[in-house]
N, C-alpha and C. Protein backbone atom coordinates (compact mmCIF):
# COMPACT_ATOMS: atom_id res chain seq x y z
N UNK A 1 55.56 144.95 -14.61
CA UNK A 1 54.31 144.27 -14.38
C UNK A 1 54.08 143.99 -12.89
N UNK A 2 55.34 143.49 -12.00
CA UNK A 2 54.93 143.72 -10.72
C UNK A 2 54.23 144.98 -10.06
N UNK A 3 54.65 146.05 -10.31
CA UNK A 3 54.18 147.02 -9.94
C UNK A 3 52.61 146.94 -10.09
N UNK A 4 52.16 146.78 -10.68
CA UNK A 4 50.77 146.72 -11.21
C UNK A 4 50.02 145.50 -10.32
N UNK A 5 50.81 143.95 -9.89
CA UNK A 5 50.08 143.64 -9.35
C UNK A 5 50.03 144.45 -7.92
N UNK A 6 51.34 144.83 -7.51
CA UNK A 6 51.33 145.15 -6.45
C UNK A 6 50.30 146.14 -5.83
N UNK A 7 49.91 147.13 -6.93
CA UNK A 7 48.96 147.98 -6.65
C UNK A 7 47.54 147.56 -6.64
N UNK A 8 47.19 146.38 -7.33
CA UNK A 8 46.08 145.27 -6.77
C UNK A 8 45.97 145.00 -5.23
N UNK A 9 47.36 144.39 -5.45
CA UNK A 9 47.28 143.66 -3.63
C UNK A 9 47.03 145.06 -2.31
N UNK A 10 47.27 146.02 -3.00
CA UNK A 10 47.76 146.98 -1.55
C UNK A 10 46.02 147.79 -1.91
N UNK A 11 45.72 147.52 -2.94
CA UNK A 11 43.78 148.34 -3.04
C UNK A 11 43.10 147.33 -2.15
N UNK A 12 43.76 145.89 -2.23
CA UNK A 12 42.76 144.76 -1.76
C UNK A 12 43.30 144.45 0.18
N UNK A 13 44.33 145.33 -0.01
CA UNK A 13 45.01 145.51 1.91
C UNK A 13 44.26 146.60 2.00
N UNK A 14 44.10 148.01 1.11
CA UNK A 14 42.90 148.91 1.89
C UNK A 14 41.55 148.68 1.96
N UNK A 15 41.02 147.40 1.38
CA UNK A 15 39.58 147.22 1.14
C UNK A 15 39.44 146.37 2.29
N UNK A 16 40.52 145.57 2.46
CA UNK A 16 40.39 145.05 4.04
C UNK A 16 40.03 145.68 4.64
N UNK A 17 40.78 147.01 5.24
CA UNK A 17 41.25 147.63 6.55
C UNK A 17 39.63 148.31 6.36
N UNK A 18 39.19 148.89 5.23
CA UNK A 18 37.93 149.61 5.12
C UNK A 18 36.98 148.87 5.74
N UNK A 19 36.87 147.74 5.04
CA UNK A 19 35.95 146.72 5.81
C UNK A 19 35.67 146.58 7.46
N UNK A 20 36.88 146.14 7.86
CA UNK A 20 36.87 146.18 8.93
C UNK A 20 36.25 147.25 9.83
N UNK A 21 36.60 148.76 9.45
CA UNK A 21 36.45 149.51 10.03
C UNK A 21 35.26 150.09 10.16
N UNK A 22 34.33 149.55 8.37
CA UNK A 22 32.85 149.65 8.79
C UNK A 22 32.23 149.05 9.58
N UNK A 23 32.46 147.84 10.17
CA UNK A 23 31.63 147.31 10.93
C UNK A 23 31.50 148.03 12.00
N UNK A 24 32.39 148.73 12.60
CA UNK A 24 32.47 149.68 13.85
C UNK A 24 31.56 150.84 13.46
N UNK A 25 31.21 150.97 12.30
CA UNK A 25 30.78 152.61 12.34
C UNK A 25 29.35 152.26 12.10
N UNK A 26 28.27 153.90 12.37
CA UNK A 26 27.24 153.82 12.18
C UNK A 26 27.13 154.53 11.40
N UNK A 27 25.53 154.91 10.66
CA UNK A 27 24.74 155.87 9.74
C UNK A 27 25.84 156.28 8.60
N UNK A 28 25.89 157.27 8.78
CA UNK A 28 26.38 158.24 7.42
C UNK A 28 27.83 157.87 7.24
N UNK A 29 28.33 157.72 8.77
CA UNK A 29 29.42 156.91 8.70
C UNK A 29 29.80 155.71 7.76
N UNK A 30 29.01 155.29 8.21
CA UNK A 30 28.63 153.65 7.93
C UNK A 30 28.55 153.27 5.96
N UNK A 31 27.69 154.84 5.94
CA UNK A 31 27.65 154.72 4.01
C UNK A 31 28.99 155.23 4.00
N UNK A 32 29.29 155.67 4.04
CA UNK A 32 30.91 156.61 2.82
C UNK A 32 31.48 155.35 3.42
N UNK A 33 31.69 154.74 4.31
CA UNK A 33 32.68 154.14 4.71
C UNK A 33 32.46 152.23 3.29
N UNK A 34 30.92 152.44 2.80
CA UNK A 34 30.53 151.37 2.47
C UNK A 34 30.53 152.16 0.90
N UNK A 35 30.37 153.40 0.37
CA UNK A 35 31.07 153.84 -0.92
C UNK A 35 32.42 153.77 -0.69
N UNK A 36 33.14 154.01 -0.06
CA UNK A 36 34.69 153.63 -0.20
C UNK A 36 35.16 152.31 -0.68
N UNK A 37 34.11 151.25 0.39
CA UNK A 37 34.59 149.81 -0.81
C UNK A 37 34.52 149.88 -2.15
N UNK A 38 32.75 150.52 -2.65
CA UNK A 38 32.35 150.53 -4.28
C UNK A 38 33.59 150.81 -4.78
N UNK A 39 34.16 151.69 -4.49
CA UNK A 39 35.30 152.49 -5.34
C UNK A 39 36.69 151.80 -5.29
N UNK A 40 36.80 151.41 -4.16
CA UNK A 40 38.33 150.43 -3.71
C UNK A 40 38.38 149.58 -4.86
N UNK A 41 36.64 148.49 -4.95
CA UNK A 41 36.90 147.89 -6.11
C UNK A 41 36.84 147.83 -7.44
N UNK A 42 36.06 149.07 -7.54
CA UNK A 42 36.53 149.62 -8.88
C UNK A 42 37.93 149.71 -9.52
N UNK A 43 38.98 150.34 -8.17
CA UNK A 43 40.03 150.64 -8.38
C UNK A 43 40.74 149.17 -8.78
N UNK A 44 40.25 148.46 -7.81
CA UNK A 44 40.83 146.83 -8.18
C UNK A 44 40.70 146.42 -9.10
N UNK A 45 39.74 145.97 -10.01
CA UNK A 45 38.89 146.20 -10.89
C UNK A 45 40.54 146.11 -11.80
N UNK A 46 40.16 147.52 -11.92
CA UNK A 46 40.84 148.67 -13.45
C UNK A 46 42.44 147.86 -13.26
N UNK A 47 42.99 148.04 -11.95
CA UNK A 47 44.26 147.82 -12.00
C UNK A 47 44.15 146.14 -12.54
N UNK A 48 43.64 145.20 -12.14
CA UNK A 48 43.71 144.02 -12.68
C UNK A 48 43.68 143.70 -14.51
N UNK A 49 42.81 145.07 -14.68
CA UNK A 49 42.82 145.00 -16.29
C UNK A 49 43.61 145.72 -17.02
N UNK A 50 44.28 146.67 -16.15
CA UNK A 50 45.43 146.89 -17.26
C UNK A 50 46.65 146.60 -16.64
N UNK A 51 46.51 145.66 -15.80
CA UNK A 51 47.98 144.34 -16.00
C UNK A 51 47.45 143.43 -17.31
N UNK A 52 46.46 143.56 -17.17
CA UNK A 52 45.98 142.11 -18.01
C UNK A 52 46.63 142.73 -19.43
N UNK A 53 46.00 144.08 -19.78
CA UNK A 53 46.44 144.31 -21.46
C UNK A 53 47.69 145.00 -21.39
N UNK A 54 48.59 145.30 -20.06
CA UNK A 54 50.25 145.58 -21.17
C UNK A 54 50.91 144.32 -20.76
N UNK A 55 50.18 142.96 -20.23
CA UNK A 55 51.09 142.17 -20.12
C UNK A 55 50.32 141.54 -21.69
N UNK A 56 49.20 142.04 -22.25
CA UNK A 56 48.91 141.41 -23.96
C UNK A 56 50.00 142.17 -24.64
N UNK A 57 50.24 143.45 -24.48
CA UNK A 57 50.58 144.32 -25.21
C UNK A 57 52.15 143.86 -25.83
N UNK A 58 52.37 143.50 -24.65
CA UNK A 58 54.32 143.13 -24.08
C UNK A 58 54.12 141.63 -25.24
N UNK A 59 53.46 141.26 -24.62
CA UNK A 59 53.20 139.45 -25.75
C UNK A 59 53.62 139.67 -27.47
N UNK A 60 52.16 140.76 -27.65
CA UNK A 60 52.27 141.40 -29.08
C UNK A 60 53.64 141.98 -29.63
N UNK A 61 54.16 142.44 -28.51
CA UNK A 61 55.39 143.74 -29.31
C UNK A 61 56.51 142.37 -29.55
N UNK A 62 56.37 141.63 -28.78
CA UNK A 62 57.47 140.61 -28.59
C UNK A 62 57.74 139.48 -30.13
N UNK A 63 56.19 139.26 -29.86
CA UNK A 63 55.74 138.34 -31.31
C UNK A 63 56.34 138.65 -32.53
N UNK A 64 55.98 140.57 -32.69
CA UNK A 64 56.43 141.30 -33.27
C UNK A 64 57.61 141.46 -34.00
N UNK A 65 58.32 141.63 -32.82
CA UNK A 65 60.03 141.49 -32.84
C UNK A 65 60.41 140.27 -33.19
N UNK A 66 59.58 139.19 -33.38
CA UNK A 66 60.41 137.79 -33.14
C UNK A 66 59.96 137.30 -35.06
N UNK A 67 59.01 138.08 -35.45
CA UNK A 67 58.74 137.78 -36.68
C UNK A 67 59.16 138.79 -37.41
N UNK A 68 59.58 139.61 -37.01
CA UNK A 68 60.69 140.56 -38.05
C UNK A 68 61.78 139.87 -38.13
N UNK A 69 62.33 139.11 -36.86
CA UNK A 69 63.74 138.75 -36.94
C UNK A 69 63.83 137.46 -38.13
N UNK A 70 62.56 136.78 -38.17
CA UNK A 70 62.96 135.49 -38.77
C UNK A 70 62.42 136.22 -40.12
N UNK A 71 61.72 136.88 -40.44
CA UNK A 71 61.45 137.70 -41.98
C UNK A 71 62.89 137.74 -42.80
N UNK A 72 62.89 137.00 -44.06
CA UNK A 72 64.03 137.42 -44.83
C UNK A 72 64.88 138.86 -44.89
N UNK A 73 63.63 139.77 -44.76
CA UNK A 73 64.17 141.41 -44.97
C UNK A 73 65.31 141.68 -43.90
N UNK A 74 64.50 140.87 -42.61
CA UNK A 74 64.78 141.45 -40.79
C UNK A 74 64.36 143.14 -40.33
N UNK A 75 63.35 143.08 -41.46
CA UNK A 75 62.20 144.13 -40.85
C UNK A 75 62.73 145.58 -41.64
N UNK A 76 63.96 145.38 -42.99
CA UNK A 76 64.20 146.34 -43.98
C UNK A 76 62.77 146.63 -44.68
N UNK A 77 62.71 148.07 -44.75
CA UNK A 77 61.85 148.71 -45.63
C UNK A 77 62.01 148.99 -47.36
């Protein structure tokens, strides 16, 4: 799961550096350099949401495991 935030934090260290660097630029420059954010945070975006659902996922499998164990059977078929 670190990994995942980490790849948040380092989209949101290139959306910095992007930023920054538009202010310096002009025209056509100036757009791609200002679609590159759209997309940076898109990317941010996505990565924030699927930390969000395999850290649900991890919850579920866990629950899972923890109510087989206390099940009389212990999860026999």
């Amino acid at each position: 799961m670190s990994d995942l935030g980490d790849c948040a934090k380092l989209i949101e260290l290139a959306r910095d550096n992007v930023a920054r660097a538009a202010r310096g630029l002009e025209g056509a420059r100036n757009a791609r350099a200002v679609e590159l954010l759209g997309k940076l945070d898109d990317a941010q975006a996505f990565a924030e949401r699927l930390k969000f659902v395999a850290i649900g996922d991890l919850r579920a499998d866990e629950a899972v495991d923890a109510a087989v164990q206390c099940h009389p059977a212990r999860g026999a078929r």
